[in-house]
N, C-alpha and C. Protein backbone atom coordinates (compact mmCIF):
# COMPACT_ATOMS: atom_id res chain seq x y z
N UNK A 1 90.11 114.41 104.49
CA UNK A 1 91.26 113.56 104.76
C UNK A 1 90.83 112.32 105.51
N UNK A 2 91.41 111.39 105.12
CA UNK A 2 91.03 110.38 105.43
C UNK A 2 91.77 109.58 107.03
N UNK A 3 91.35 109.41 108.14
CA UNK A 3 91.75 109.01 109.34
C UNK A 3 92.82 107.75 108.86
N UNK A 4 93.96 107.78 110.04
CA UNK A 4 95.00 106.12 109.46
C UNK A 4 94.67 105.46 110.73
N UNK A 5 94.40 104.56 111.10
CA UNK A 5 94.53 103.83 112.43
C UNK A 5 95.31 103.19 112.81
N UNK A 6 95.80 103.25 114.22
CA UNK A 6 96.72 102.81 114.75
C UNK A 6 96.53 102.43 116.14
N UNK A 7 97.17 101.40 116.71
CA UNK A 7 97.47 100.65 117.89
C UNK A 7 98.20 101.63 118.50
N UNK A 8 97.92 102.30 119.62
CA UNK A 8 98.93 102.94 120.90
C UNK A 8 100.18 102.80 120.45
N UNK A 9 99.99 101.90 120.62
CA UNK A 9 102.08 101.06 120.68
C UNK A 9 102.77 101.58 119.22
N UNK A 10 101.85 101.05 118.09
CA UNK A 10 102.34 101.53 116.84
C UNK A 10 102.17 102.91 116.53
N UNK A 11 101.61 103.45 117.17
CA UNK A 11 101.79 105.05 116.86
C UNK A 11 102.32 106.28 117.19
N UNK A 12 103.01 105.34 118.57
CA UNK A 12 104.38 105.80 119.17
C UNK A 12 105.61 105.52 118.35
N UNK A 13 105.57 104.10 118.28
CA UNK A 13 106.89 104.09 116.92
C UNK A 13 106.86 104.70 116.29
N UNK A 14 105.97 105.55 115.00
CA UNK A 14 106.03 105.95 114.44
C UNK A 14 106.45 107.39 114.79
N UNK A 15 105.83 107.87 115.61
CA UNK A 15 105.97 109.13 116.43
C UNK A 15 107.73 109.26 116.67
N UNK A 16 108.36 108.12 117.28
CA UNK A 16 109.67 107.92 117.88
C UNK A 16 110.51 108.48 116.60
N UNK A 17 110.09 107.16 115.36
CA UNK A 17 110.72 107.52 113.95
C UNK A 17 110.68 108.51 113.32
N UNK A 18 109.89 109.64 113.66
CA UNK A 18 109.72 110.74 113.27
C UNK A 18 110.47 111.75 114.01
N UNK A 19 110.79 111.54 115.42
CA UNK A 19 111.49 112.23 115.88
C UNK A 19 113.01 111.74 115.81
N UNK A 20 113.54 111.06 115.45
CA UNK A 20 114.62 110.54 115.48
C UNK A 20 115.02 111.12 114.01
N UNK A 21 114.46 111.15 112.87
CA UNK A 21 114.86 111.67 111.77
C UNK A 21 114.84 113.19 111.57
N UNK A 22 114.25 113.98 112.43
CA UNK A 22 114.72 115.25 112.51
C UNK A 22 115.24 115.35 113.38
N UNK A 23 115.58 115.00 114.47
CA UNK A 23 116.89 115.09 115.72
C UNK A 23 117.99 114.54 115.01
N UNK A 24 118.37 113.53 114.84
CA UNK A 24 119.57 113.07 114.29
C UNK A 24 119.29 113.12 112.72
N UNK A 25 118.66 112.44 112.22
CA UNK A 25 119.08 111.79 110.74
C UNK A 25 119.41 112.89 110.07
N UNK A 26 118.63 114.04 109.91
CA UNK A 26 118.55 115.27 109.25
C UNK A 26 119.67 115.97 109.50
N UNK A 27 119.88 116.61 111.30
CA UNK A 27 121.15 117.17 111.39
C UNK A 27 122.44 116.35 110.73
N UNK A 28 122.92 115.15 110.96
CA UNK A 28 123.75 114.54 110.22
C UNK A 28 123.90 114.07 108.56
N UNK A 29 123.01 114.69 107.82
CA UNK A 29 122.86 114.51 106.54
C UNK A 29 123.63 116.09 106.22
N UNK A 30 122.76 116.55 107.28
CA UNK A 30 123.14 118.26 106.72
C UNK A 30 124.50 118.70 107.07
N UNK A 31 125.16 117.93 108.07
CA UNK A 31 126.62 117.75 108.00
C UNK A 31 127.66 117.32 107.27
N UNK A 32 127.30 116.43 106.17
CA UNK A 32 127.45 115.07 105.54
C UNK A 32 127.42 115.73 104.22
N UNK A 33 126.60 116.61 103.96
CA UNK A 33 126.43 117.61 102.78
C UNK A 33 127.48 119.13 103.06
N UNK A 34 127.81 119.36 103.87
CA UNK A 34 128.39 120.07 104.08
C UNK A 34 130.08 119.97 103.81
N UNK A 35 130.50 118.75 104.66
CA UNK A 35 131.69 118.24 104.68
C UNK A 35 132.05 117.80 103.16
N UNK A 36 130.79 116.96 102.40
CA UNK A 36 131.28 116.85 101.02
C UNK A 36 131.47 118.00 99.93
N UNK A 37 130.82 119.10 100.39
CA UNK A 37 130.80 120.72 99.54
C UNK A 37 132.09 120.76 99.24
N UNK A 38 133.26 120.92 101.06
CA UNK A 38 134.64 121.35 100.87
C UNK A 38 135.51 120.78 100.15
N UNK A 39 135.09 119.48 99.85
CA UNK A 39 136.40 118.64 98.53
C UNK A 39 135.72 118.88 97.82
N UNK A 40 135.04 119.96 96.77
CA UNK A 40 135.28 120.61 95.56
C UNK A 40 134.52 120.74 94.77
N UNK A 41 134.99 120.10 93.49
CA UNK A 41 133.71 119.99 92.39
C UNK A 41 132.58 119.12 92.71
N UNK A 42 131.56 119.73 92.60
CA UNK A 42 130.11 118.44 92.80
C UNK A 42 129.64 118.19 92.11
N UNK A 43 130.03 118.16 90.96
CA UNK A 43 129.85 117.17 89.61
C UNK A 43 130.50 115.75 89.52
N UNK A 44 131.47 115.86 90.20
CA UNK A 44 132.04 114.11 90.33
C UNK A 44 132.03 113.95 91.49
N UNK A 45 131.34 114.87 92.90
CA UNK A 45 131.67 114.29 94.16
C UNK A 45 130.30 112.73 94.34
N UNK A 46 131.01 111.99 94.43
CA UNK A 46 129.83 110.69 94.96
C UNK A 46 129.16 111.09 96.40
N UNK A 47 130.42 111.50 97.00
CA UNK A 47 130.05 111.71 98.85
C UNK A 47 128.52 112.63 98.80
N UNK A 48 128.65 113.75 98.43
CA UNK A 48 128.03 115.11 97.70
C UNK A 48 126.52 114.31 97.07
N UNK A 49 126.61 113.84 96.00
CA UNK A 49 125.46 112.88 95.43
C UNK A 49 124.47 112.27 96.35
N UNK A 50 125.40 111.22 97.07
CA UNK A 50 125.04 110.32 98.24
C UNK A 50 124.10 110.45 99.68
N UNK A 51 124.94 112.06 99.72
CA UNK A 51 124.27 112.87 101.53
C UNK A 51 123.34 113.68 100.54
N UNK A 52 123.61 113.87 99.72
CA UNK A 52 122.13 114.69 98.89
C UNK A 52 120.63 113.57 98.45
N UNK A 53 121.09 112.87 98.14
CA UNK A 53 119.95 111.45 98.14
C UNK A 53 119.55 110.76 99.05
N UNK A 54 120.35 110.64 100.01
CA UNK A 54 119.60 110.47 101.77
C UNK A 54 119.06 111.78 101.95
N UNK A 55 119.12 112.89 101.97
CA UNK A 55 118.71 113.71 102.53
C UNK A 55 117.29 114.22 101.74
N UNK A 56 117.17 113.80 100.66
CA UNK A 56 115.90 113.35 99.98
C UNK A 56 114.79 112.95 100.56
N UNK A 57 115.46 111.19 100.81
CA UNK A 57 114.17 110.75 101.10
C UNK A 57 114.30 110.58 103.00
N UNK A 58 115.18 111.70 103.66
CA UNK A 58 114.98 111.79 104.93
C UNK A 58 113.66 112.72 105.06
N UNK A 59 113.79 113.79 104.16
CA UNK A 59 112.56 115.01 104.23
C UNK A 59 111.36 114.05 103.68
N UNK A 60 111.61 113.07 102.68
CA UNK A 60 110.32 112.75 102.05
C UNK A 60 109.28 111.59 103.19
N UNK A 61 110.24 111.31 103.71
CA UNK A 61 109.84 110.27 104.91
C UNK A 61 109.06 111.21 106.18
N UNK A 62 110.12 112.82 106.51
CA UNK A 62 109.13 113.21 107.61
C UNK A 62 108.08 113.88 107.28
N UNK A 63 107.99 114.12 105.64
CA UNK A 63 106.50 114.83 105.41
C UNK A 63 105.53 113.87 105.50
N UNK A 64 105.87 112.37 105.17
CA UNK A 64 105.15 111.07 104.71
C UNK A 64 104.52 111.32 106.44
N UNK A 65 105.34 110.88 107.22
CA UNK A 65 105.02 110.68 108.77
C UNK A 65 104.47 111.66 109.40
N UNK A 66 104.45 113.18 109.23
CA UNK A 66 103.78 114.18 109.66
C UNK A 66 102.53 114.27 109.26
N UNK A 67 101.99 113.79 107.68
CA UNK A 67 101.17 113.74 107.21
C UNK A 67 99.96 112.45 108.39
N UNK A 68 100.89 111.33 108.12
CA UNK A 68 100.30 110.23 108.46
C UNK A 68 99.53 110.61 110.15
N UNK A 69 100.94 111.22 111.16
CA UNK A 69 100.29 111.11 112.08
C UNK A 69 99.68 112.51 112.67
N UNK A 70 99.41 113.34 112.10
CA UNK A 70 98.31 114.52 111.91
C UNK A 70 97.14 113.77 111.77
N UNK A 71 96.40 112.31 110.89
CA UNK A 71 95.63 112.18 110.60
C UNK A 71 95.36 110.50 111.27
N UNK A 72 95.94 110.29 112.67
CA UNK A 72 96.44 109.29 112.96
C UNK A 72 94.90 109.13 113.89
N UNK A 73 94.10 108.00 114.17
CA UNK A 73 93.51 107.71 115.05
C UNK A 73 93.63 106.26 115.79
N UNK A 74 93.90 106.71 117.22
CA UNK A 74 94.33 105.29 117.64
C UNK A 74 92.83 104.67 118.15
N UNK A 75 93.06 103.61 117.71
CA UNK A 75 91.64 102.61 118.21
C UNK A 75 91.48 102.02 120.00
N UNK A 76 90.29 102.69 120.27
CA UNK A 76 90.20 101.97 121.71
C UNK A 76 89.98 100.46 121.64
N UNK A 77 90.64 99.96 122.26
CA UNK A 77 90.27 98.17 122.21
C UNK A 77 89.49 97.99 123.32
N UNK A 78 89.50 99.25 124.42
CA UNK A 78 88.12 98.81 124.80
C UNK A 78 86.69 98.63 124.57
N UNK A 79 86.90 99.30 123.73
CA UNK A 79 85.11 99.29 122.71
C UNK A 79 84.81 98.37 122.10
N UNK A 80 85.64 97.46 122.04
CA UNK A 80 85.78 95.63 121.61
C UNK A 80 85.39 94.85 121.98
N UNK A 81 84.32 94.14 121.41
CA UNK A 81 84.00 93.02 122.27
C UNK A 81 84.52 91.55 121.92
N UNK A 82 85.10 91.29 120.74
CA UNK A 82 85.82 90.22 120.86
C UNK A 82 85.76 89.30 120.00
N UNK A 83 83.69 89.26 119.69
CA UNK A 83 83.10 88.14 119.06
C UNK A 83 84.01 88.08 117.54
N UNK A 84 83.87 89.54 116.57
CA UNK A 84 84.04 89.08 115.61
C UNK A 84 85.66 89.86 115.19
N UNK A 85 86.13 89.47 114.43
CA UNK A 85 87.92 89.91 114.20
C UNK A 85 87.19 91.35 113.56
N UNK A 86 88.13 92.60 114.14
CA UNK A 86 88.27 93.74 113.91
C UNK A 86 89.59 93.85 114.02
N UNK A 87 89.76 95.32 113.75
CA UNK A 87 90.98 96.22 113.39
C UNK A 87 91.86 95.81 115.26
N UNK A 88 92.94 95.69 115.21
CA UNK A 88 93.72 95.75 116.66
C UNK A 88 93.54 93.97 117.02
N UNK A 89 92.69 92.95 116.64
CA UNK A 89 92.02 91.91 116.90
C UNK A 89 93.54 91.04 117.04
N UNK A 90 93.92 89.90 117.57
CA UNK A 90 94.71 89.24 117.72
C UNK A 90 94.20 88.08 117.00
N UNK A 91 94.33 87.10 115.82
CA UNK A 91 93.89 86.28 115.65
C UNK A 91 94.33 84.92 115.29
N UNK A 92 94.24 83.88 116.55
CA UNK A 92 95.10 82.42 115.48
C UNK A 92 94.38 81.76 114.38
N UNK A 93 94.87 81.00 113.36
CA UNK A 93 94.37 80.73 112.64
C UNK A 93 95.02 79.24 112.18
N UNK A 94 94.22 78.13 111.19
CA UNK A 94 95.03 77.29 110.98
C UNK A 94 94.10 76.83 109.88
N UNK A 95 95.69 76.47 108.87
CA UNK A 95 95.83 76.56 107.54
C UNK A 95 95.11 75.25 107.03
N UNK A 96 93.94 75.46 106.15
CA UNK A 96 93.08 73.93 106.14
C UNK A 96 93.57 72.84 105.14
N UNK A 97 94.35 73.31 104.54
CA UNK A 97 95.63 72.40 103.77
C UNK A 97 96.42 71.54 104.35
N UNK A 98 97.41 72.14 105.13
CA UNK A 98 98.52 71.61 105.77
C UNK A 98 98.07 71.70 107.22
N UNK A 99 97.02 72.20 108.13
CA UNK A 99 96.83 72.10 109.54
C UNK A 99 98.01 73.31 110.19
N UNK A 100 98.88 73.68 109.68
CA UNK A 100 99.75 74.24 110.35
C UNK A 100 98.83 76.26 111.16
N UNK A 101 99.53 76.18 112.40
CA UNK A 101 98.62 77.36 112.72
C UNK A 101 99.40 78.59 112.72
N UNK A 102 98.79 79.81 112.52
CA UNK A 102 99.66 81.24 112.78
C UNK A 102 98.88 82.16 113.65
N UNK A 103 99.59 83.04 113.73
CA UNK A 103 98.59 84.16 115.07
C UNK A 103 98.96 85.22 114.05
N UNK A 104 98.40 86.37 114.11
CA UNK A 104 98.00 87.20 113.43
C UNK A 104 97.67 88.72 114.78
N UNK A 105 98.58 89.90 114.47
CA UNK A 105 97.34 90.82 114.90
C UNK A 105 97.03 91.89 113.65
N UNK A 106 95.69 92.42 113.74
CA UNK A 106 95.91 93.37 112.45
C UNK A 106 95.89 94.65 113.02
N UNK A 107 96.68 95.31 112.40
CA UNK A 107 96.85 96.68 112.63
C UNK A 107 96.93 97.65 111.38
N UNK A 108 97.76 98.76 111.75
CA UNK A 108 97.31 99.74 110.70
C UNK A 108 98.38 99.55 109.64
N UNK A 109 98.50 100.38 107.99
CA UNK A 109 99.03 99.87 107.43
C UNK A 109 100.52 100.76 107.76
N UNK A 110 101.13 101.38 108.43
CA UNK A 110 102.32 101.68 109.35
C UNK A 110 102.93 101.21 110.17
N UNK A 111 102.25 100.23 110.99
CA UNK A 111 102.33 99.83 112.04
C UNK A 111 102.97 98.08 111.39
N UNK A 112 102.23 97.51 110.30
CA UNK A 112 102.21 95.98 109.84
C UNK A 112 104.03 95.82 110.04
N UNK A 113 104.43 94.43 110.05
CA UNK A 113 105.71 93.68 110.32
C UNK A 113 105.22 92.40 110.53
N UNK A 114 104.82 91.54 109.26
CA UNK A 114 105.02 90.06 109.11
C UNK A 114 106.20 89.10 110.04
N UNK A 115 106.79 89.31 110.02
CA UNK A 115 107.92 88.74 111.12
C UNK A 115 107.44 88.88 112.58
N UNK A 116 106.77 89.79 113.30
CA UNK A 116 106.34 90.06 113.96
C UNK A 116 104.44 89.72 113.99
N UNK A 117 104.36 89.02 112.88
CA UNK A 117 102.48 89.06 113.02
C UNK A 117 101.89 90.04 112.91
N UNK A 118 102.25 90.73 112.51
CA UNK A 118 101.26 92.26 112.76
C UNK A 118 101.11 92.80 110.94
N UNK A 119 99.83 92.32 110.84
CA UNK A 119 99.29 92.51 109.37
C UNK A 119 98.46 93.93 109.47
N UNK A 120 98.74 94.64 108.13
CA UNK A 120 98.01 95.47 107.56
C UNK A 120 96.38 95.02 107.48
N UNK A 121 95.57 96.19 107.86
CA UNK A 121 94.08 96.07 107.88
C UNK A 121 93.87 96.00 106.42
N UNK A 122 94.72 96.28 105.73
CA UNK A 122 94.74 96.12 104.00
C UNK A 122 95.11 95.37 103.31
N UNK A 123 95.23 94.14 103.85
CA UNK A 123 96.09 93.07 103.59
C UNK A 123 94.58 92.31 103.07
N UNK A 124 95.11 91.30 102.00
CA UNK A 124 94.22 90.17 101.44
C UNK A 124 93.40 89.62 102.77
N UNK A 125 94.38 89.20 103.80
CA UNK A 125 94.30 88.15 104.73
C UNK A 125 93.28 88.79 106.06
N UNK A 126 93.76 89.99 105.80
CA UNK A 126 93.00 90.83 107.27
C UNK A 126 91.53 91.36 106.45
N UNK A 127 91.25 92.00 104.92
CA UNK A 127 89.97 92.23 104.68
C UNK A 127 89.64 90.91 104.75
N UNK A 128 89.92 89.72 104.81
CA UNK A 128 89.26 88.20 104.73
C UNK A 128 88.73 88.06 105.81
N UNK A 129 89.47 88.39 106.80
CA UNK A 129 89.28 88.55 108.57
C UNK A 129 88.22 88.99 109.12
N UNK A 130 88.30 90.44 108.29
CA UNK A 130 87.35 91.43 109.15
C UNK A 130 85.84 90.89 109.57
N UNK A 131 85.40 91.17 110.47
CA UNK A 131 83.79 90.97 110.59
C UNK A 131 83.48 89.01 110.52
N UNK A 132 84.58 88.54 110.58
CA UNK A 132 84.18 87.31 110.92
C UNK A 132 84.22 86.30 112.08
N UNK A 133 83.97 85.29 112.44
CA UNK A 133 83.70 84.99 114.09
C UNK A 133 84.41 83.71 114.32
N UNK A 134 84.96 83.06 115.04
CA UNK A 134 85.25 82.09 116.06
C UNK A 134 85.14 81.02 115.10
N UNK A 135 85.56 80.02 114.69
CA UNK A 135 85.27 78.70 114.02
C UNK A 135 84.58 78.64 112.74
N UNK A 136 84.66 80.43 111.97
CA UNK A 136 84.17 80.27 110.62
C UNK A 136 85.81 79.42 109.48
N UNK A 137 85.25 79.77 108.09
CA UNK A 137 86.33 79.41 107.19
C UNK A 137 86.46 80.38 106.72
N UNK A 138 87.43 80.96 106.10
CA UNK A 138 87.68 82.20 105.20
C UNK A 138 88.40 81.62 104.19
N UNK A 139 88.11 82.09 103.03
CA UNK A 139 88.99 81.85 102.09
C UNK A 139 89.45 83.32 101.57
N UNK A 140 91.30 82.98 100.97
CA UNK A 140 91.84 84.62 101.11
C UNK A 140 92.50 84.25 99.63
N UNK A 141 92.36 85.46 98.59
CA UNK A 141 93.04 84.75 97.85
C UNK A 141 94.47 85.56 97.62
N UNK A 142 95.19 84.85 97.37
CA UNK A 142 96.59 85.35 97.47
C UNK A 142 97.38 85.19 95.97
N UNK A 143 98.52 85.56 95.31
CA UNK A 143 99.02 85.37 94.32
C UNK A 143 98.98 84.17 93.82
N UNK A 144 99.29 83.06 95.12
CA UNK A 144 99.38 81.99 94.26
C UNK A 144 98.51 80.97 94.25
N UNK A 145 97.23 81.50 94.70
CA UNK A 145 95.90 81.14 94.68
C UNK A 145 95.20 80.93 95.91
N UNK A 146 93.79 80.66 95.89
CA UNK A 146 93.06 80.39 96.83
C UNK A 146 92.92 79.96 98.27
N UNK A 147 93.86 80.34 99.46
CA UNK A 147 93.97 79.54 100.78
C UNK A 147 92.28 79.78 101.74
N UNK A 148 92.44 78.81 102.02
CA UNK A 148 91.55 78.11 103.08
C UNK A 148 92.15 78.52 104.25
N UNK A 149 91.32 79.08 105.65
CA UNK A 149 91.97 79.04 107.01
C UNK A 149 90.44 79.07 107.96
N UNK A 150 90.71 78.46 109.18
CA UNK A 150 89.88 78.55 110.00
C UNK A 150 90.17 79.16 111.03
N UNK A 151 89.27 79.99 111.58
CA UNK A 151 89.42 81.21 112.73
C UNK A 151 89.78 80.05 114.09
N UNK A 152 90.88 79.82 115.00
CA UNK A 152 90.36 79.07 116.06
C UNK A 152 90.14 80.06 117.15
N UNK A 153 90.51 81.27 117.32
CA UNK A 153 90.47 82.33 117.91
C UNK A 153 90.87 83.71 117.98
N UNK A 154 90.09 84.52 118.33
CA UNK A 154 89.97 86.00 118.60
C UNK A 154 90.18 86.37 120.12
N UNK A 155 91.41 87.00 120.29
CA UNK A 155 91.56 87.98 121.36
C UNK A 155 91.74 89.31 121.10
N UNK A 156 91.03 90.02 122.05
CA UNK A 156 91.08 91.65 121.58
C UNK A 156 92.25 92.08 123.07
N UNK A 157 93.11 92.31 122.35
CA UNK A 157 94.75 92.71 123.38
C UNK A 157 93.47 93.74 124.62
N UNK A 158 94.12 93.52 125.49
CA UNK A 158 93.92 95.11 127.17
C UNK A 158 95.07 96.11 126.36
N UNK A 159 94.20 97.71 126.66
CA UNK A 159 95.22 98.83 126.35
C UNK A 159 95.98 98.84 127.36
């Protein structure tokens, strides 16, 4: 089995989301299925259909997450030294096209939220990343072709 990595922080969320869907989500599905049983036929009940198809992919989600974090390893960022972008790495960057800059951290692929900066270690942009240093160029290629970016810096976050 293969290890997933994760940031402290992100592997508590996940942990949280996992407990929150068998504390609540589950008990209230299984209520929800219950209450729709008593109005009748469940061949035309929608309600019945509905708490039966959440309750689907509520189980399919906590096997997904039990799986995941059974096999979860969180990365010390103290073992980091900084020079070159790794996994947990904080990184700004700026776009050699347009000049415009972004920050970046990469993390695991559970943990990622673009809105938030936080890219998948599986991402085009983060294998482009990996193992490279301070004021190189990377080129990443993306759907709609070829981007250019230059590293202006690497911070490795304090746990």
């Amino acid at each position: 089995m293969d290890k997933v990595p994760f940031t402290f922080s992100g592997l508590e969320r996940v942990k949280l989301e996992l407990d929150n869907l068998k504390k609540i989500e589950r008990p209230q599905v299984i209520q929800s299925i219950s209450v729709a049983r008593e109005h009748g036929d469940l061949k035309e009940n929608a309600e019945y259909h509905a708490a039966k198809e959440k309750q689907a992919f509520i189980e399919g989600r906590i096997t997904e997450l039990e799986d995941v974090t059974s096999r979860a390893e969180i990365i010390d960022f103290n073992k980091l030294t900084g020079e070159t972008v790794t996994f947990g790495a904080k990184v700004k960057l700026i776009d050699e096209e347009n000049d415009q800059e972004t920050n970046y951290q990469i993390v695991g692929p559970y943990e990622a939220n673009l809105e938030k900066g936080l890219i998948s270690i599986a991402s085009p942009i983060a294998r482009a990343l990996i193992g490279k240093e301070e004021g190189m160029s990377v080129a990443v290629t993306t759907p709609s072709g070829t981007k250019y970016y230059e590293i202006l810096s690497i911070e490795i976050p304090k746990s």
